[in-house]
C-alpha atoms as a PDB file:
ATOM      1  CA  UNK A   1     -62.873   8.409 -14.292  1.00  0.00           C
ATOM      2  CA  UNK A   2     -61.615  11.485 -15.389  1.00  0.00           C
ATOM      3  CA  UNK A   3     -59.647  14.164 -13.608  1.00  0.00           C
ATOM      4  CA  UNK A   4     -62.497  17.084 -13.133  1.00  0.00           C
ATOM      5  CA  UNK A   5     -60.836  20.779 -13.227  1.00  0.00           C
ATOM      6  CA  UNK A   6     -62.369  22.889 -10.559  1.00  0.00           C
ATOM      7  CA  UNK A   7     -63.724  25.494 -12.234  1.00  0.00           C
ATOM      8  CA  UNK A   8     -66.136  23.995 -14.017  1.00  0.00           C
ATOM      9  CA  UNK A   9     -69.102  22.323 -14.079  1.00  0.00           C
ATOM     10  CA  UNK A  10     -69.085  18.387 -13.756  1.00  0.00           C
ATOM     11  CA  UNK A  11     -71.814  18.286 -15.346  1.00  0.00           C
ATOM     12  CA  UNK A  12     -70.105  20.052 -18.298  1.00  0.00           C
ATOM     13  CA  UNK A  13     -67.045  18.293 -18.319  1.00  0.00           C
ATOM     14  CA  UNK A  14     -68.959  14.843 -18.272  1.00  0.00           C
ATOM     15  CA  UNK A  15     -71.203  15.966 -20.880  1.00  0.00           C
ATOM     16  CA  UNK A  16     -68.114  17.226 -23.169  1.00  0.00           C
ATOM     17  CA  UNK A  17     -67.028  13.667 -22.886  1.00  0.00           C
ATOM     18  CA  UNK A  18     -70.280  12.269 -24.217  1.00  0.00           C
ATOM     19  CA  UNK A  19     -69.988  15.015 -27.211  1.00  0.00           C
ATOM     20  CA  UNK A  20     -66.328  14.188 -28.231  1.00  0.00           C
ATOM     21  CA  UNK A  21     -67.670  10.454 -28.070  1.00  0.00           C
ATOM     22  CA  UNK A  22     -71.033  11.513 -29.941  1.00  0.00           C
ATOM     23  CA  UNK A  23     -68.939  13.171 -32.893  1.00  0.00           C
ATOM     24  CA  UNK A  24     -65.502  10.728 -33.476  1.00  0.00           C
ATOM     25  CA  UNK A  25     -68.663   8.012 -33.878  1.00  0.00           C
ATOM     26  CA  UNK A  26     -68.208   6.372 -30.925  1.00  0.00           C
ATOM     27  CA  UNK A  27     -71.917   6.514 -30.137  1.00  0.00           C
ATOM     28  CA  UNK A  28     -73.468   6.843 -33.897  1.00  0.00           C
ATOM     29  CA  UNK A  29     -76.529   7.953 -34.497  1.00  0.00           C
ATOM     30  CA  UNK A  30     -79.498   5.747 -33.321  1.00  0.00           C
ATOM     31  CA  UNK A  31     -77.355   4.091 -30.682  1.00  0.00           C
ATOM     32  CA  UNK A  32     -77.791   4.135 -26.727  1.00  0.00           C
ATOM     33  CA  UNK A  33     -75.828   6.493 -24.860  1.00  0.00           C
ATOM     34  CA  UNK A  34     -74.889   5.679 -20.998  1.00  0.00           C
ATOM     35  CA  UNK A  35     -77.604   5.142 -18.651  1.00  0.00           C
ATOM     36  CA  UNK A  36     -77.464   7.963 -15.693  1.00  0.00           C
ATOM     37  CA  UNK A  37     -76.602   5.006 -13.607  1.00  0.00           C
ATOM     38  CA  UNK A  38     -73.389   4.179 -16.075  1.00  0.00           C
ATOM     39  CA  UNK A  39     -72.314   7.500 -15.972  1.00  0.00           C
ATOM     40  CA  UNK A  40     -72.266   7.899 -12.331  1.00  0.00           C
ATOM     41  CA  UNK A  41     -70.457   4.569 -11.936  1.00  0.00           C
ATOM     42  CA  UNK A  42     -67.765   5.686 -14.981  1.00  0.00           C
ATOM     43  CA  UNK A  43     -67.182   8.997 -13.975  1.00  0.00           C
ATOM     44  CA  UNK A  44     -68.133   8.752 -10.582  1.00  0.00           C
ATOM     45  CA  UNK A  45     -71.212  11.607  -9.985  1.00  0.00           C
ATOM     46  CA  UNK A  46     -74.226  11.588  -8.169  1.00  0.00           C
ATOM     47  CA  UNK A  47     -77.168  10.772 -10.020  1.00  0.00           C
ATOM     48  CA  UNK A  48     -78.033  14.276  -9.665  1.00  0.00           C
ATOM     49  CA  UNK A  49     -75.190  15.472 -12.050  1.00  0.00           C
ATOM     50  CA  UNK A  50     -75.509  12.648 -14.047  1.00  0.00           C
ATOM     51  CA  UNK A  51     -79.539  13.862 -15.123  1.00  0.00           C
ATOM     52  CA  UNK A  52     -77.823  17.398 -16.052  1.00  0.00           C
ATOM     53  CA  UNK A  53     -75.800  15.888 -18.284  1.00  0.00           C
ATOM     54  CA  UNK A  54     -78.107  14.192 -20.269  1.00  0.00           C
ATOM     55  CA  UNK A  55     -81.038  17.009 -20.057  1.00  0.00           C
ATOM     56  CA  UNK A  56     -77.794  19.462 -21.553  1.00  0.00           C
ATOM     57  CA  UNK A  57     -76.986  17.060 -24.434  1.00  0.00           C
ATOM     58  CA  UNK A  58     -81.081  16.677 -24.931  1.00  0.00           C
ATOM     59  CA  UNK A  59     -81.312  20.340 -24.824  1.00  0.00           C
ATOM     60  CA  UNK A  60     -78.231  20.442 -27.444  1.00  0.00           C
ATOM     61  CA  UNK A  61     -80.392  18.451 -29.538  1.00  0.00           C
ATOM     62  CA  UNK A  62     -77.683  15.121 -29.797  1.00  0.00           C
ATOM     63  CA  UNK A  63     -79.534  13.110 -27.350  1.00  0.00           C
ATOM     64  CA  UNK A  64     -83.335  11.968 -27.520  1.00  0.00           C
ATOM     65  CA  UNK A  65     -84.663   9.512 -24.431  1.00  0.00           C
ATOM     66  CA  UNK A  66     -87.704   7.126 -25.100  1.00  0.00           C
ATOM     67  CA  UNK A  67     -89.567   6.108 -21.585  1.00  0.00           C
ATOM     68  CA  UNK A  68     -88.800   2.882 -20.350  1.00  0.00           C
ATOM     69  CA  UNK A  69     -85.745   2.616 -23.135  1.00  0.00           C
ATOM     70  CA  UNK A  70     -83.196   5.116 -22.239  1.00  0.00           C
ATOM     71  CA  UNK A  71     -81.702   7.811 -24.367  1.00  0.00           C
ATOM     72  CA  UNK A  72     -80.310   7.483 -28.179  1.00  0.00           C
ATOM     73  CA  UNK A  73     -77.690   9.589 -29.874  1.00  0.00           C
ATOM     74  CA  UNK A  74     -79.925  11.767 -32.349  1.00  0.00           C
ATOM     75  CA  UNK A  75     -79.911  10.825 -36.209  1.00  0.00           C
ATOM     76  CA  UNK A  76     -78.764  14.601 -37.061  1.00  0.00           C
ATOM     77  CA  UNK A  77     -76.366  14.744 -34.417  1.00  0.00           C
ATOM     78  CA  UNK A  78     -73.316  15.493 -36.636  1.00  0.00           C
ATOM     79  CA  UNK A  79     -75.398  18.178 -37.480  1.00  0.00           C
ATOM     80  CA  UNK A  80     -76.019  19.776 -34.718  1.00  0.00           C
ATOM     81  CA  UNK A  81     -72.337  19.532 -33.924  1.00  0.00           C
ATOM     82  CA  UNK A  82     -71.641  21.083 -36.970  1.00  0.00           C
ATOM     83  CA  UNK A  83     -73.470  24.331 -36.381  1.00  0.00           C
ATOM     84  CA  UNK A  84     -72.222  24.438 -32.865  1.00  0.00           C
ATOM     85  CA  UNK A  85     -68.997  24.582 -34.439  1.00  0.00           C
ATOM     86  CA  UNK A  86     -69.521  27.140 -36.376  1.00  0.00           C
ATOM     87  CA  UNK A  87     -71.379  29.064 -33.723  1.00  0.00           C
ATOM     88  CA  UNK A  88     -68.178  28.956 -31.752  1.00  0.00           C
ATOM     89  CA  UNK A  89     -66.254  29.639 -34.598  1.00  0.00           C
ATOM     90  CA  UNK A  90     -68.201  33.249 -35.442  1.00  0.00           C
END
């Protein structure tokens, strides 16, 4: 579990995890990313918080979920990263 600041988001802070993991390869692209069942049990959120994060990192564009499979780190991931970066950058 981690140690959640309070003024912020879980959702955010859990999902910041899963991006730090997406982009040091961790999770490369094409592989499974944790169920919203594994991330309430790791970082200890309702299942509620635990759909936020991955409908944020699907939003983002790193995530994709197939029905019935669960959800996959996107193949242009590092990509997506990337330009985020360099949003934040300006």
């Amino acid at each position: 579990m981690i140690e959640f600041v309070p003024d912020r988001p879980c959702w955010r802070q859990v999902a910041d995890v899963i991006r730090t993991r997406i982009a040091d390869g961790s999770y490369p692209p094409g592989t499974r990313v944790p169920s919203v069942i594994q991330l309430q049990e790791e970082f200890g959120i309702a299942v509620a918080t635990s759909q936020k994060v991955n409908s944020g990192l699907r939003t983002e564009g790193l995530i994709y979920t197939e029905p019935g499979m669960g959800s996959f780190v996107a193949k242009n991931a590092a990509e997506v990263l990337k330009a985020a970066g360099d949003d934040a950058r300006g």
